[in-house]
C-alpha atoms as a PDB file:
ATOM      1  CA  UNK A   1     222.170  71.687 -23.735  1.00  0.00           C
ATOM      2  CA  UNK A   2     218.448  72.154 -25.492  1.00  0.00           C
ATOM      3  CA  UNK A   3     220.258  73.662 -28.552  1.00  0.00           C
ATOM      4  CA  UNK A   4     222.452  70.978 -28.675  1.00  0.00           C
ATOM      5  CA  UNK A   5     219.743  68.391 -28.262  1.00  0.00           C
ATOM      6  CA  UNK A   6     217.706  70.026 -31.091  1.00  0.00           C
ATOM      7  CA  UNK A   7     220.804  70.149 -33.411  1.00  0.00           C
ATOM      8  CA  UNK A   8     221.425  66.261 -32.953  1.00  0.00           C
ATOM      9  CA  UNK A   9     217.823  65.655 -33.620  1.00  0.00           C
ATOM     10  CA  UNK A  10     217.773  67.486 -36.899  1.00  0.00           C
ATOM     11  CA  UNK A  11     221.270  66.696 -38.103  1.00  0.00           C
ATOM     12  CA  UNK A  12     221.979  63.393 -37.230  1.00  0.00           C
ATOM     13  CA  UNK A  13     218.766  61.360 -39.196  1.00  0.00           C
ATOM     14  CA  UNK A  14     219.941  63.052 -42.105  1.00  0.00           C
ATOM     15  CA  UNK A  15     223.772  61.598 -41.289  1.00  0.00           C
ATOM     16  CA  UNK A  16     222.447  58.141 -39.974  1.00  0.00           C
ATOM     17  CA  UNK A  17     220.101  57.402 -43.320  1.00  0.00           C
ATOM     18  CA  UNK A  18     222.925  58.739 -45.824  1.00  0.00           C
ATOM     19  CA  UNK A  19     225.139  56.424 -43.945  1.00  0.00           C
ATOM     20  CA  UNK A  20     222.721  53.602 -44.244  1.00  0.00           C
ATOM     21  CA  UNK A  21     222.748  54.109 -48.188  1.00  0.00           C
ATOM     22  CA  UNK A  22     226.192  53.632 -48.328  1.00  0.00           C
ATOM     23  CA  UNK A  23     226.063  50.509 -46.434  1.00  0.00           C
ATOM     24  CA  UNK A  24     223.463  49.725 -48.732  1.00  0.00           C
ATOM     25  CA  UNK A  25     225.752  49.879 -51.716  1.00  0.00           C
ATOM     26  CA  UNK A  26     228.953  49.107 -50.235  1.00  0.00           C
ATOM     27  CA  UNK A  27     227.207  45.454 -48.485  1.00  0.00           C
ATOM     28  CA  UNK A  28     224.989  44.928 -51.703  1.00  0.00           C
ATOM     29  CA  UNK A  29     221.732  45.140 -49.558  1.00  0.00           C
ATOM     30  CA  UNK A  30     219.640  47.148 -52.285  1.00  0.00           C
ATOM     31  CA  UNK A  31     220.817  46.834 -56.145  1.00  0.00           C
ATOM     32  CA  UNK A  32     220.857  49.612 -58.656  1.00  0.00           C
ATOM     33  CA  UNK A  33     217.313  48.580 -59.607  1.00  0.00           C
ATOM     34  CA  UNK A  34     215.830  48.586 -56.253  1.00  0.00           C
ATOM     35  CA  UNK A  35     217.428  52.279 -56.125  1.00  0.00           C
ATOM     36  CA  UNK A  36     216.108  53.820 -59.410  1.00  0.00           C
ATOM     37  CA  UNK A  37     212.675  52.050 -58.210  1.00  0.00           C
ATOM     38  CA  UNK A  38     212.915  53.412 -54.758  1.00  0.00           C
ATOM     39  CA  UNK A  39     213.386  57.047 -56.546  1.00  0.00           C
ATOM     40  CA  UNK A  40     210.243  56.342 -59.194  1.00  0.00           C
ATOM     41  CA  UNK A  41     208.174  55.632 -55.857  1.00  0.00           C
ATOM     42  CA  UNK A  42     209.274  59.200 -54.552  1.00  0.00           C
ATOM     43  CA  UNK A  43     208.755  60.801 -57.248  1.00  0.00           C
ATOM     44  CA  UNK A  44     205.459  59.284 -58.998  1.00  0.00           C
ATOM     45  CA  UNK A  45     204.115  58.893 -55.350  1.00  0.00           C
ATOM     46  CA  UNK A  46     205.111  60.164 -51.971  1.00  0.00           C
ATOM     47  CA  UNK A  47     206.391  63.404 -53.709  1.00  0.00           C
ATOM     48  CA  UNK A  48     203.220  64.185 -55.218  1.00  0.00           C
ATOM     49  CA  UNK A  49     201.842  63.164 -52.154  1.00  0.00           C
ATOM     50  CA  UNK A  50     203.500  66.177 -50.015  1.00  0.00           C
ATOM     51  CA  UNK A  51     202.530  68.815 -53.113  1.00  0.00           C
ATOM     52  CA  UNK A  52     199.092  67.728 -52.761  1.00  0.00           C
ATOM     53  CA  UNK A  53     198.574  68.816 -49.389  1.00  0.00           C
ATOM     54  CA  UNK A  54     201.025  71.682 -49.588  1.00  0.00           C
ATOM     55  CA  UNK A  55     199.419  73.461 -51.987  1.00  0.00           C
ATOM     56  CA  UNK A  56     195.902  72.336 -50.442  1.00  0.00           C
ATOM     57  CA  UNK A  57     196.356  74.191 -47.399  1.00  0.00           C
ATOM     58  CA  UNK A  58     198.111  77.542 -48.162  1.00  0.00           C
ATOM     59  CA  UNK A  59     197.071  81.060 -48.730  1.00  0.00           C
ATOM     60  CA  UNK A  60     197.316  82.023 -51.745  1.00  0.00           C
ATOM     61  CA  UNK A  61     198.496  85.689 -52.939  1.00  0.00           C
ATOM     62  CA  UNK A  62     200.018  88.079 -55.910  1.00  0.00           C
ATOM     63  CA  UNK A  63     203.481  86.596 -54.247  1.00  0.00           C
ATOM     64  CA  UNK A  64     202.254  82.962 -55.416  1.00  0.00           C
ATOM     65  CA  UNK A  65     202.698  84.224 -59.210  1.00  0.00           C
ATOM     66  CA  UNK A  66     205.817  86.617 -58.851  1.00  0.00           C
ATOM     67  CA  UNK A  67     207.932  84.488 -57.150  1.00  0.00           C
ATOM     68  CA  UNK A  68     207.970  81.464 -59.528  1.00  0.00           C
ATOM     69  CA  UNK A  69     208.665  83.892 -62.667  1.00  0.00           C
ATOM     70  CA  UNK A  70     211.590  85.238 -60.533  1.00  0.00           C
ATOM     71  CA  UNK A  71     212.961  81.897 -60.206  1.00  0.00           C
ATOM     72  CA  UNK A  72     212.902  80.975 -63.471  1.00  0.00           C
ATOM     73  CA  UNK A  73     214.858  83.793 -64.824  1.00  0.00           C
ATOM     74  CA  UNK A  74     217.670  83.506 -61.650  1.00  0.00           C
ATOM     75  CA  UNK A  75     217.699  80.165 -62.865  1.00  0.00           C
ATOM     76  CA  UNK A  76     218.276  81.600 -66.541  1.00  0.00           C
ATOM     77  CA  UNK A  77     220.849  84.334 -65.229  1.00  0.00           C
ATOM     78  CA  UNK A  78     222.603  81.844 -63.604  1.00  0.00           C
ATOM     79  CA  UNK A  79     222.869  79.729 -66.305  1.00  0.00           C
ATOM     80  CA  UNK A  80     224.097  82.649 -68.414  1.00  0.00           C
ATOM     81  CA  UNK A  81     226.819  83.360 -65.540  1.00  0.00           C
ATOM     82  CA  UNK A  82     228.051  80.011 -65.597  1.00  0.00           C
ATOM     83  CA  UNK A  83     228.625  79.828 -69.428  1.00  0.00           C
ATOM     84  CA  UNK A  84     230.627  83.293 -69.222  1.00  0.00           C
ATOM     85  CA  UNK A  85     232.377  82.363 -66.286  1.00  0.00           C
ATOM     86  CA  UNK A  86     233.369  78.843 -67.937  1.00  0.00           C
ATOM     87  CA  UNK A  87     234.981  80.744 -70.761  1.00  0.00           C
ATOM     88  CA  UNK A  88     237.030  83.170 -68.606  1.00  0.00           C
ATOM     89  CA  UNK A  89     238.311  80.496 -66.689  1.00  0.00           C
ATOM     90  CA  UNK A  90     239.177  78.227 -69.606  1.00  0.00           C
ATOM     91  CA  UNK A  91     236.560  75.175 -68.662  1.00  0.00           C
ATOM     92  CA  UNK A  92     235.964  73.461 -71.371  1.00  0.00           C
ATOM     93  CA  UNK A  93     233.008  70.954 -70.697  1.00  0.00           C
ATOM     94  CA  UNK A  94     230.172  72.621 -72.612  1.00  0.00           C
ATOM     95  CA  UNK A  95     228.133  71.133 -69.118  1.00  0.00           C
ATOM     96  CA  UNK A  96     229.668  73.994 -66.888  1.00  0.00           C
ATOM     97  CA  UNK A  97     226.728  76.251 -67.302  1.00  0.00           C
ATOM     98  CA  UNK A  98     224.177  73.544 -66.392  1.00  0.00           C
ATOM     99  CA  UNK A  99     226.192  72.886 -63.793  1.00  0.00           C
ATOM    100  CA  UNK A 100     225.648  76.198 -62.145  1.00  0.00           C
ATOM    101  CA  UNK A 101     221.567  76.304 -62.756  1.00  0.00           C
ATOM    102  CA  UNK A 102     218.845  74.580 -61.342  1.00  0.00           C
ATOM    103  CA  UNK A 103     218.122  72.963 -58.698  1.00  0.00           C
ATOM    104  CA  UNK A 104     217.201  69.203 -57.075  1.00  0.00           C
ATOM    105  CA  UNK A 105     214.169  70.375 -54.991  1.00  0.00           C
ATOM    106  CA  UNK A 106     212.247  66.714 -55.683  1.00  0.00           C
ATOM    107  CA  UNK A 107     215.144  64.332 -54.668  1.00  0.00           C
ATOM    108  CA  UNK A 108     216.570  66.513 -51.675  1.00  0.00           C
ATOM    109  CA  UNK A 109     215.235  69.957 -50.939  1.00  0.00           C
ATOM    110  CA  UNK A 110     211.566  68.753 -49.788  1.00  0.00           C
ATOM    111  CA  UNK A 111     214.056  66.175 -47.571  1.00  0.00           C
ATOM    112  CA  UNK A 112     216.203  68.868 -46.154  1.00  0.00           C
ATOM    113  CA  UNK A 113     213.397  71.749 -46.065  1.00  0.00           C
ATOM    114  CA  UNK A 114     210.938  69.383 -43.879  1.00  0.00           C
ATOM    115  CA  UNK A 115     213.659  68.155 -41.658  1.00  0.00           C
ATOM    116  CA  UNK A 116     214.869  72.136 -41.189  1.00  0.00           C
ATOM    117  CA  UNK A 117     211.853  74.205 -41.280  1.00  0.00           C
ATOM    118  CA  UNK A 118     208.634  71.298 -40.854  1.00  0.00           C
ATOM    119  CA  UNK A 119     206.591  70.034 -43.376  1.00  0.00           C
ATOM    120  CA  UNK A 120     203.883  73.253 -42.168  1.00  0.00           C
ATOM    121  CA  UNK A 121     205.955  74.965 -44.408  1.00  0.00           C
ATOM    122  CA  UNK A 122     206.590  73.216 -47.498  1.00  0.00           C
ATOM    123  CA  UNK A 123     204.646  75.204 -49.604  1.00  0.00           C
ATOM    124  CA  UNK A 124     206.719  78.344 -49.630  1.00  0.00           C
ATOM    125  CA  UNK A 125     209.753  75.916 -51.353  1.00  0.00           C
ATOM    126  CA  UNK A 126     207.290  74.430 -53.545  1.00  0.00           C
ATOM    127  CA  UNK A 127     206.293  77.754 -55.062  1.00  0.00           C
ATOM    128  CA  UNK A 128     210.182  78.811 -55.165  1.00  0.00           C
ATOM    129  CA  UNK A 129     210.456  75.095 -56.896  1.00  0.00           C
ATOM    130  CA  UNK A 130     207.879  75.694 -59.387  1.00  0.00           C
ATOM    131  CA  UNK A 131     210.138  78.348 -60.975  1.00  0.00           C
ATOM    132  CA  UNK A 132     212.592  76.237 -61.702  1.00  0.00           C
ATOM    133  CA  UNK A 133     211.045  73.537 -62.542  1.00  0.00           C
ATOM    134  CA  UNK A 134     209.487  75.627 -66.077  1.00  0.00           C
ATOM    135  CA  UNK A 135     213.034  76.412 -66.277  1.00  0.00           C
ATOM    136  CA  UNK A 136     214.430  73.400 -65.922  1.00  0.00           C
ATOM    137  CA  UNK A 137     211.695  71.677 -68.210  1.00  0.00           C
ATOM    138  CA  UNK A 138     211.737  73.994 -70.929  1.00  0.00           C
ATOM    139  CA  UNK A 139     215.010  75.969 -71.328  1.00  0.00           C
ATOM    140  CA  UNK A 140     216.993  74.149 -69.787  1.00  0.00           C
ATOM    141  CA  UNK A 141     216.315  70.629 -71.925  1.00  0.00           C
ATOM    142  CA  UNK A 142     215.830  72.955 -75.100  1.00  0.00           C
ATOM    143  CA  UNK A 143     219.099  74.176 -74.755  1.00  0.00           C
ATOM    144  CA  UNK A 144     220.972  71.005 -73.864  1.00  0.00           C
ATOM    145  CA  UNK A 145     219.501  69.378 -76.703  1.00  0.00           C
ATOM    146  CA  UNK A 146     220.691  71.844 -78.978  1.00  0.00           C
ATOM    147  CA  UNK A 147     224.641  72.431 -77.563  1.00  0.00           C
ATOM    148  CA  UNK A 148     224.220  68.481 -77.798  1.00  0.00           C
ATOM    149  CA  UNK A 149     223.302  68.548 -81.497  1.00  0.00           C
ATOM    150  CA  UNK A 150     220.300  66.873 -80.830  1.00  0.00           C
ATOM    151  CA  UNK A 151     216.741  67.882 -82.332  1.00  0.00           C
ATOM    152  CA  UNK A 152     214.480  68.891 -79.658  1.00  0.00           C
ATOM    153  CA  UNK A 153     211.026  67.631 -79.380  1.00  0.00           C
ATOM    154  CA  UNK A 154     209.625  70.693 -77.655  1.00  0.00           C
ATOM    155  CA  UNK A 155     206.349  68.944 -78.132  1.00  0.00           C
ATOM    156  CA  UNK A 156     207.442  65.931 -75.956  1.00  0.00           C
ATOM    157  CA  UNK A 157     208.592  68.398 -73.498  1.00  0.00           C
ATOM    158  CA  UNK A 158     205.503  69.847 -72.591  1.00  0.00           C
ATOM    159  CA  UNK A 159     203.696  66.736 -72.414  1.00  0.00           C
ATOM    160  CA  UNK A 160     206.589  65.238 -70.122  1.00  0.00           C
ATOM    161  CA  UNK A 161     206.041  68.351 -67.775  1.00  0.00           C
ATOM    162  CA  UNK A 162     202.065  68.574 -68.186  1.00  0.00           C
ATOM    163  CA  UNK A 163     201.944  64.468 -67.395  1.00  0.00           C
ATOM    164  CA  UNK A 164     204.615  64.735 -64.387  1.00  0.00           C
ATOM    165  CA  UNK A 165     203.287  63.957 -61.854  1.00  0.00           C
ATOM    166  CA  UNK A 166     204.752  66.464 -59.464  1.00  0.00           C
ATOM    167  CA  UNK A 167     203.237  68.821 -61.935  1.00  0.00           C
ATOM    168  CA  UNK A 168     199.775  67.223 -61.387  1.00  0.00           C
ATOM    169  CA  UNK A 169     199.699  67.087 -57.908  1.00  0.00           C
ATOM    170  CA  UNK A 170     200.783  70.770 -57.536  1.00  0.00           C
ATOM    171  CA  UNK A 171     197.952  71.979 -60.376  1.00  0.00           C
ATOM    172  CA  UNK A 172     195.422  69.845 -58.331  1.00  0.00           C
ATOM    173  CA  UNK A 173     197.155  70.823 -55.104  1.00  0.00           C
ATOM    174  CA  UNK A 174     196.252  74.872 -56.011  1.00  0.00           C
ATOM    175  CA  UNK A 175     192.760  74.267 -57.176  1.00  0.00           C
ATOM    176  CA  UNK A 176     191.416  72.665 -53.822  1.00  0.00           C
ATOM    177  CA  UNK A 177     193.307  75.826 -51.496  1.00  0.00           C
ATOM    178  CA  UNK A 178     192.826  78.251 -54.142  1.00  0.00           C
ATOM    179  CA  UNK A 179     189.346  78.463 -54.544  1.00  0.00           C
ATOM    180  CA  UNK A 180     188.652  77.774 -50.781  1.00  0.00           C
ATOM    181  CA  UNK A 181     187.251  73.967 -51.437  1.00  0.00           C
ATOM    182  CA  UNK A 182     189.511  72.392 -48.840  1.00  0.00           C
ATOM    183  CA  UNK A 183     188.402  75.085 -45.959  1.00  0.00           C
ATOM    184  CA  UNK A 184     184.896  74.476 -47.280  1.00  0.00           C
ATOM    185  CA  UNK A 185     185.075  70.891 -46.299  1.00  0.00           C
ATOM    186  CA  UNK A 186     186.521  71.428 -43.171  1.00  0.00           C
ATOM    187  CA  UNK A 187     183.442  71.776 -41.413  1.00  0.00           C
ATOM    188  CA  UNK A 188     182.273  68.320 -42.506  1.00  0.00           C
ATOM    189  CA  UNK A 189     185.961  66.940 -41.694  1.00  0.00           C
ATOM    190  CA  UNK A 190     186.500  65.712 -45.112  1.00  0.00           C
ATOM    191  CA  UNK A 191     189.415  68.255 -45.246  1.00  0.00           C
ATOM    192  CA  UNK A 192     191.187  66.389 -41.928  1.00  0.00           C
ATOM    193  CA  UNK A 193     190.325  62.663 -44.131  1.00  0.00           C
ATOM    194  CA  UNK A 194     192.283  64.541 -46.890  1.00  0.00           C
ATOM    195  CA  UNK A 195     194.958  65.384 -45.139  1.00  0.00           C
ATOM    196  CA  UNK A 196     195.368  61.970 -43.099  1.00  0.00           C
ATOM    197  CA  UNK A 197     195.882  60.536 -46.648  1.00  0.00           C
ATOM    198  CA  UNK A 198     197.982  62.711 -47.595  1.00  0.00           C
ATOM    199  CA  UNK A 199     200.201  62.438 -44.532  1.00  0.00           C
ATOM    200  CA  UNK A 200     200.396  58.784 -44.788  1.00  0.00           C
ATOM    201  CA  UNK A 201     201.228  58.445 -48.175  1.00  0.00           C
ATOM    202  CA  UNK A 202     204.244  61.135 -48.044  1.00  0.00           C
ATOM    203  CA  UNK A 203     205.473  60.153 -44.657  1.00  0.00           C
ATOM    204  CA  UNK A 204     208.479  57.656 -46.056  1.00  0.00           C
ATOM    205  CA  UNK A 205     209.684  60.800 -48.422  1.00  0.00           C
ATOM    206  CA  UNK A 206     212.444  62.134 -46.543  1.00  0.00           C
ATOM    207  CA  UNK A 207     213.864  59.162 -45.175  1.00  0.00           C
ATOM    208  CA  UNK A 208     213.441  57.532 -48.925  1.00  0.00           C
ATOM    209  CA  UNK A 209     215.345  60.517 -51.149  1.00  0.00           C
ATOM    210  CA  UNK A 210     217.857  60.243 -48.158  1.00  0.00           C
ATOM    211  CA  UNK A 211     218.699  56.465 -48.370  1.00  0.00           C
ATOM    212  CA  UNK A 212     218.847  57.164 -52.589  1.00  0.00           C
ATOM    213  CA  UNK A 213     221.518  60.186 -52.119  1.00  0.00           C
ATOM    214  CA  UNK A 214     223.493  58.323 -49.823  1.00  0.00           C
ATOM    215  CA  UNK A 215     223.495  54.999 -52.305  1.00  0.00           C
ATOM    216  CA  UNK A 216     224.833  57.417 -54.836  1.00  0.00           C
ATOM    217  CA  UNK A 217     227.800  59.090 -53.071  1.00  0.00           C
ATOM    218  CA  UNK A 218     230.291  57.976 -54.550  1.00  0.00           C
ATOM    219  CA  UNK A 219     234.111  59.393 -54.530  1.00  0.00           C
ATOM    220  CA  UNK A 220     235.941  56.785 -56.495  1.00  0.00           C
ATOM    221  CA  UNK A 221     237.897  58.540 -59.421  1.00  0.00           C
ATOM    222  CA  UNK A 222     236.475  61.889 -59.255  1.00  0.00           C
ATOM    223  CA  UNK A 223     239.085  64.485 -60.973  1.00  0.00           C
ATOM    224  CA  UNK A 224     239.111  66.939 -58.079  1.00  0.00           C
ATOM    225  CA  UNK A 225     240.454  69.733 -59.930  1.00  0.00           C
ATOM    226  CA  UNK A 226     237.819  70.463 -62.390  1.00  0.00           C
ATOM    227  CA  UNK A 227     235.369  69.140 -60.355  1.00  0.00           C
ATOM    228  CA  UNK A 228     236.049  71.463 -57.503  1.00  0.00           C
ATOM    229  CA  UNK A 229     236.567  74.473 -59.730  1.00  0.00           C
ATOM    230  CA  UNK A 230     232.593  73.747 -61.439  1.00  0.00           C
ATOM    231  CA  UNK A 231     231.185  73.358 -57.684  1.00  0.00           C
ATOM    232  CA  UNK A 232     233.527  76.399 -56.572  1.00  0.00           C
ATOM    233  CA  UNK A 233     232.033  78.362 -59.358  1.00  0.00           C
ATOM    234  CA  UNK A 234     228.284  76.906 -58.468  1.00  0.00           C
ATOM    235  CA  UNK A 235     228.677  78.346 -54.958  1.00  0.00           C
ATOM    236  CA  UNK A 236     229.886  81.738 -55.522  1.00  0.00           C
ATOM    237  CA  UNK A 237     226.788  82.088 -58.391  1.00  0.00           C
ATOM    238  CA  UNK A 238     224.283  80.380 -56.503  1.00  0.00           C
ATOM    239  CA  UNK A 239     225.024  83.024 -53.038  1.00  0.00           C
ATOM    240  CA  UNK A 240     225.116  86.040 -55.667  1.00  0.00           C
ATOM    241  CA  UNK A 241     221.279  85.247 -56.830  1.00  0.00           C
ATOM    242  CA  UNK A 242     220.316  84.358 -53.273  1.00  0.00           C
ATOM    243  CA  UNK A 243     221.234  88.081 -51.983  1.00  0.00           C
ATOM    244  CA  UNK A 244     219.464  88.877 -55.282  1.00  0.00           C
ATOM    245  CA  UNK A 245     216.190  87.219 -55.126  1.00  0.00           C
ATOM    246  CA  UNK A 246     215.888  88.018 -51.345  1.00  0.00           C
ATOM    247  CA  UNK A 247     216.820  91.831 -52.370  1.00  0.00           C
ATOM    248  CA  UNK A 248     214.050  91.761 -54.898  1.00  0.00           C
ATOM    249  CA  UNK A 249     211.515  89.663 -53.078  1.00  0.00           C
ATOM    250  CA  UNK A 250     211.609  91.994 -50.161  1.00  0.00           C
ATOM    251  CA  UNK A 251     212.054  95.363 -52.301  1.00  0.00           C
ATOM    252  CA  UNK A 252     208.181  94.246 -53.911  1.00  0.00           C
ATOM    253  CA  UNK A 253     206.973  94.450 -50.035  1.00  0.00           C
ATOM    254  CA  UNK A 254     206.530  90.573 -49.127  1.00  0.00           C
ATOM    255  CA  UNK A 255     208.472  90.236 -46.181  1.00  0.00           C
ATOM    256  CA  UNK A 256     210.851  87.408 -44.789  1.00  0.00           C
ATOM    257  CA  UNK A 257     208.085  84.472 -45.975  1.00  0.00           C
ATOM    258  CA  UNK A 258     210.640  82.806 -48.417  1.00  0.00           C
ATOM    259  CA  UNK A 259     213.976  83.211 -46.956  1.00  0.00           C
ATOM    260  CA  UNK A 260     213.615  79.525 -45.684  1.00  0.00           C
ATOM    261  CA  UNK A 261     213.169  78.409 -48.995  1.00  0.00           C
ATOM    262  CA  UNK A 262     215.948  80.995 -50.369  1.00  0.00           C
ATOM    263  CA  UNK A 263     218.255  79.198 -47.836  1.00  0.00           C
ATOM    264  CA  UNK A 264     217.991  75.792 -48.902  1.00  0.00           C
ATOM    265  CA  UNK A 265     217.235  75.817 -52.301  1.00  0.00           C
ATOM    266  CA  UNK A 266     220.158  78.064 -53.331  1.00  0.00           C
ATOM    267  CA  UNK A 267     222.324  75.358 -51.327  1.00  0.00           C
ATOM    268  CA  UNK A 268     220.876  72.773 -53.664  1.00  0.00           C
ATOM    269  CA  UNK A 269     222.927  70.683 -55.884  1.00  0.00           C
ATOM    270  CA  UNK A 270     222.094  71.050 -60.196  1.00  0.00           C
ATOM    271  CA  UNK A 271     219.407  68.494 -61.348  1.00  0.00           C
ATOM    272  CA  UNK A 272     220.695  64.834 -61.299  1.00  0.00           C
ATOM    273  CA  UNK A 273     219.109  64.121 -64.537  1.00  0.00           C
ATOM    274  CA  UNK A 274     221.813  65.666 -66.046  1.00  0.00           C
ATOM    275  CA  UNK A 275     224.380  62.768 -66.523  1.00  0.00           C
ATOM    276  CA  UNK A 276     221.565  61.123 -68.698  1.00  0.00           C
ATOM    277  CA  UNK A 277     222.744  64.039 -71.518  1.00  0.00           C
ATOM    278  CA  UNK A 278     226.384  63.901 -70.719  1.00  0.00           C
ATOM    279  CA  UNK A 279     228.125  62.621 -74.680  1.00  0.00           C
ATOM    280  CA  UNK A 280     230.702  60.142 -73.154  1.00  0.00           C
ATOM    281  CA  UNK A 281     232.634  58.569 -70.480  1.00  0.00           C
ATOM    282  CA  UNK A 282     234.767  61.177 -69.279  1.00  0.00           C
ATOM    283  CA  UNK A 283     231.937  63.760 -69.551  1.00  0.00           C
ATOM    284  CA  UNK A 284     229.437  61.627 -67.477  1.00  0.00           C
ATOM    285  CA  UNK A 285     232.445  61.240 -65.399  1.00  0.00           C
ATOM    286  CA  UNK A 286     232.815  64.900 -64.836  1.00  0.00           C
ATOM    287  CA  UNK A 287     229.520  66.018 -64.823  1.00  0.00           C
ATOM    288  CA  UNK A 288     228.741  63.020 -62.194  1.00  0.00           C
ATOM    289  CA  UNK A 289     231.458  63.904 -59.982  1.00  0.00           C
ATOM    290  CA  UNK A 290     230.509  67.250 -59.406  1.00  0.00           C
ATOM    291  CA  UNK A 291     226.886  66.249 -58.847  1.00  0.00           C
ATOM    292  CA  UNK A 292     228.389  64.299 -55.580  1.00  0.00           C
ATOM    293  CA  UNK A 293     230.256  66.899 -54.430  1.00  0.00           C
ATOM    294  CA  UNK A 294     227.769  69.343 -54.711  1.00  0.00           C
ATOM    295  CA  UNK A 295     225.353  67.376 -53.072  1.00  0.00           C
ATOM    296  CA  UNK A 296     227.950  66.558 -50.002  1.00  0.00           C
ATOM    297  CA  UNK A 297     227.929  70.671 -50.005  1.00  0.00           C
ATOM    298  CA  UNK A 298     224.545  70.784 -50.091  1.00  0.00           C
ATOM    299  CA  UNK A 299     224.648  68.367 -46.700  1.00  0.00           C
ATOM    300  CA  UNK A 300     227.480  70.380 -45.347  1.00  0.00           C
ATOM    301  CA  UNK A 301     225.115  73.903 -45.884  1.00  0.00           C
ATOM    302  CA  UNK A 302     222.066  72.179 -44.207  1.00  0.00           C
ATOM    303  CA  UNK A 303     224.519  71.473 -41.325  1.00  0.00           C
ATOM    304  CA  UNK A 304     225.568  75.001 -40.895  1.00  0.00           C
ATOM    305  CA  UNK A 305     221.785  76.369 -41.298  1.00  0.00           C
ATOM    306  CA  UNK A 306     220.914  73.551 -38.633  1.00  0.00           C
ATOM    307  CA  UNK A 307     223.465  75.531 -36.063  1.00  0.00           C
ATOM    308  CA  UNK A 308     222.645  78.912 -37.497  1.00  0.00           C
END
């Protein structure tokens, strides 16, 4: 009956707040504007928030530097699998290999880490994250700016991911652990006043992104066939370079510490900026669809790890 009781607890917040969003929608409680503002506030505030301490209070080690790198070229192998996948199974959206790279870590893995694992934790998928965010803010952009006959600013892209402020919080985040500033102050409690802010200012997060993914689940004339077959294709890639980067990660001698992370990032839906660069109404269609499905599977995969 405990097991039970401690599935319910961790599952059903997660089904009660998603639900809420679509009431929120469906009953007109919260407008598209009040959304996109609740999602600025995560990620300009309470995100940032959670890095901060995170990074604050974690060891640091050679594994701190390895495993980002190795993210960002899984994240560049899968990207690479996804565009030679999409042409031997005759999908034609030039999207498909975006569709089967990166990850949303900021509006839902934090969420569905914290609720799974505690928020002790959260700086083992915030180093996995950092990976992919280089990837996803370099490479990524450079390349969809290109296939989209666009000329890239790659300029403006390092100054969007120097001034983010996830980016911030995580440099600042590594400087007070890293060079033992926030243990230093523990004696004089300034560390636990730290941390109390900290707390406070990230506690809304999960329940926040949660309200903002249900809001956005929306099934209304999704074309299941290709969008299935994209999300299909996601899943099989994304398990592949999960047994890889596990394989690797524990080949190099650093133990079991980021299988947590491994689990639910690799569950993760692609980045939900990407319908900004879709080219017209059927692709935003298409590439919008599959975001909502794979973000129900993402939901669906935090239920099964909740059991497992």
């Amino acid at each position: 009956m405990s097991r039970t009781v401690e599935i319910l607890q961790t599952i059903l917040p997660v089904v009660i707040v998603l639900f809420i969003g679509v009431l929120c929608r469906i009953k007109k409680l919260i407008t598209r504007e009040g959304i996109n503002a609740l999602k600025n506030v995560v990620v300009n505030i309470t995100l940032p928030a959670v890095l901060l301490s995170a990074f604050a209070t974690t060891s640091y080690s050679l594994m701190d530097v390895v495993v980002p790198l190795l993210v960002f070229f899984i994240c560049f192998a899968a990207w690479g699998m996804g565009k030679a996948a999409g042409r031997l199974l005759n999908m034609p959206s030039r999207f498909v290999p975006y569709l089967t790279t990166g990850f949303e870590a900021g509006m839902l893995g934090y969420a569905l880490f914290t609720m799974l694992y505690g928020g002790d934790r959260i700086a083992d998928i915030a180093i996995v994250d950092l990976g992919q965010v280089l990837f996803v803010f370099t490479v990524y952009k450079i390349l969809l700016g290109r296939e989209g006959e666009e000329k890239t600013d790659v300029g403006g892209l390092l100054k969007d991911m120097i001034l983010s402020p996830i980016i911030i919080s995580i440099i600042i985040g590594v400087l007070i652990g890293a060079t033992g500033l926030y243990r230093a102050l523990e004696p004089s409690g300034i560390s636990s006043i730290y941390t109390a802010c900290t707390d406070f200012v990230s506690a809304p997060t999960s329940m926040i992104i949660l309200l903002t993914i249900g809001y956005d689940l929306v099934f209304d004339d999704i074309p299941w066939a290709d969008t299935l077959k994209v999300v299909g294709l996601r899943f099989v890639i994304m398990m592949i370079l999960r047994f890889v980067f596990v394989g690797i990660v524990h080949a190099l001698g650093f133990g079991s510490r980021f299988n947590a992370a491994a689990n639910v990032m690799f569950i993760l839906p692609p980045p939900f900026v990407l319908p900004v660069f879709a080219d017209d109404a059927d692709q935003r269609v298409y590439v919008s669809s599959a975001l909502s499905i794979s973000t129900l599977v993402s939901i669906i995969g935090f239920a099964v790890l909740t059991v497992i």
